[in-house]
Protein backbone atom coordinates (compact mmCIF):
# COMPACT_ATOMS: atom_id res chain seq x y z
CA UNK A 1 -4.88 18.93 -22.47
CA UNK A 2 -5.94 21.03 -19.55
CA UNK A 3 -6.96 19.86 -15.92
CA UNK A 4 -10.47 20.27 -15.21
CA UNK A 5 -9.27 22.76 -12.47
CA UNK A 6 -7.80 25.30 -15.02
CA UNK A 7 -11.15 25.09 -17.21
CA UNK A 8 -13.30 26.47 -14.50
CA UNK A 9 -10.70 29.20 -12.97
CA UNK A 10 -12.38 32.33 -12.52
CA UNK A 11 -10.98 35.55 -11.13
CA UNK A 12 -12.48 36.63 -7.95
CA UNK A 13 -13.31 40.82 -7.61
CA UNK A 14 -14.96 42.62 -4.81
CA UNK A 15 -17.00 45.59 -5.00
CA UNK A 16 -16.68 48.27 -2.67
CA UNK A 17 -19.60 47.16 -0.77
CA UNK A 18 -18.35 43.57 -0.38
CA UNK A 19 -14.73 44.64 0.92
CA UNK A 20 -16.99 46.93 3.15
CA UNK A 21 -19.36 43.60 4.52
CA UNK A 22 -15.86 41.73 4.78
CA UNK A 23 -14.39 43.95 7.27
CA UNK A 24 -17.19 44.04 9.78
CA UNK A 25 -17.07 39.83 9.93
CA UNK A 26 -15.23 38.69 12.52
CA UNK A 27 -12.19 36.59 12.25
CA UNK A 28 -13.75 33.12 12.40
CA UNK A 29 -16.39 33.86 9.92
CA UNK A 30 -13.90 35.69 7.14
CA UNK A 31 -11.68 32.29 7.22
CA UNK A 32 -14.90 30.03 6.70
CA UNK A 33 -15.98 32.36 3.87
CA UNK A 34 -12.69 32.84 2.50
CA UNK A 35 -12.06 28.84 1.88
CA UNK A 36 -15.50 28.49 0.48
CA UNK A 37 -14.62 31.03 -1.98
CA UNK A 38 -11.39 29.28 -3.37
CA UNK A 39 -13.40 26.17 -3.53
CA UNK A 40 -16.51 27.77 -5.04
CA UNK A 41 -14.42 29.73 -7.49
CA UNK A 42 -12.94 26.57 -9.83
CA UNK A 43 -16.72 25.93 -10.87
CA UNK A 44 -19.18 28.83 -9.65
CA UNK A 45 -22.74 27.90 -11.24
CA UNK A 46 -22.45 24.30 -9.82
CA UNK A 47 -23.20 25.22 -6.34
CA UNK A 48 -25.21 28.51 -6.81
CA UNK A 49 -28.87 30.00 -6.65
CA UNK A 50 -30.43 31.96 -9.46
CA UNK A 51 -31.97 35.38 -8.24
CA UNK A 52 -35.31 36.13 -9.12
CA UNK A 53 -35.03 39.38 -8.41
CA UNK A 54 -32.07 40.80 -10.07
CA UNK A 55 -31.89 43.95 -8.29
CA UNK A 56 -29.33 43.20 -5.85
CA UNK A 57 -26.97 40.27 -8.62
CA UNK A 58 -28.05 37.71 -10.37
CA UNK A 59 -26.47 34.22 -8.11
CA UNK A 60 -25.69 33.83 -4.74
CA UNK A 61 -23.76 30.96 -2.66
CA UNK A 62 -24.93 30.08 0.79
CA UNK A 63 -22.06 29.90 3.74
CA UNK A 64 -23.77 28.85 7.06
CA UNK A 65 -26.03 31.93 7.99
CA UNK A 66 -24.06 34.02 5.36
CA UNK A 67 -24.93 34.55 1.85
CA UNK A 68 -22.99 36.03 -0.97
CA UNK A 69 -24.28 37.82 -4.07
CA UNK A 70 -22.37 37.71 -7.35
CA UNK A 71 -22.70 38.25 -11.05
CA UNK A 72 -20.34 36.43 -13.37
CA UNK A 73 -18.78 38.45 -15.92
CA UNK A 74 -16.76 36.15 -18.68
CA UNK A 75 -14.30 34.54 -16.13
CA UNK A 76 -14.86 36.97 -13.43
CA UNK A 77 -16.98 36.29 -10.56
CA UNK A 78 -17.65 39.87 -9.03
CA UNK A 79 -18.51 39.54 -5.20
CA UNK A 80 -21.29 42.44 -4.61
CA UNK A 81 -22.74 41.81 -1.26
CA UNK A 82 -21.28 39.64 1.73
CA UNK A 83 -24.23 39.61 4.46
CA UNK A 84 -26.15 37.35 7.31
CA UNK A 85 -29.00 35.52 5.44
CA UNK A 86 -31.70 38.46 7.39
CA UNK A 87 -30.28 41.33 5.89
CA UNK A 88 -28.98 40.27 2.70
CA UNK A 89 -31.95 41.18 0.63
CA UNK A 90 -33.49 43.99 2.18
């Protein structure tokens, strides 16, 4: 029987984009974004949004004043956009 942790694991992938948002966080706010990602990851429509405009990815997770857009793709969770909450979806 599996753990409840191993039926949820999805494999986290960044898009060019996102790596490019990560790098211009500072320190403080990667680690904080970083953690909530591991814990996000075992079970990632249990603590998202639905989009209503799908333009920019279909979910996104809130960190603080940070939000991060995904789309799920069978057990891949594909990180598009890393942003503060004001310029996310412009």
């Amino acid at each position: 029987m599996k753990k409840s942790s191993e039926k949820y694991s999805y494999k986290i992938v960044y898009t060019r984009n996102a790596a490019k948002d990560i790098k211009k966080l500072d320190s403080v706010v990667k680690k904080r974004i970083g953690k909530k990602l591991k814990l996000l990851a075992s079970n990632p429509l249990k603590h998202s949004t639905k989009l209503s405009d799908s333009r920019i990815g279909n979910y996104r997770w809130r960190v603080g004043n940070y939000r991060i857009i995904f789309d799920i793709k069978r057990k891949r969770i594909e990180i598009l956009r890393i942003r503060h909450r004001r310029e996310v979806y412009k």
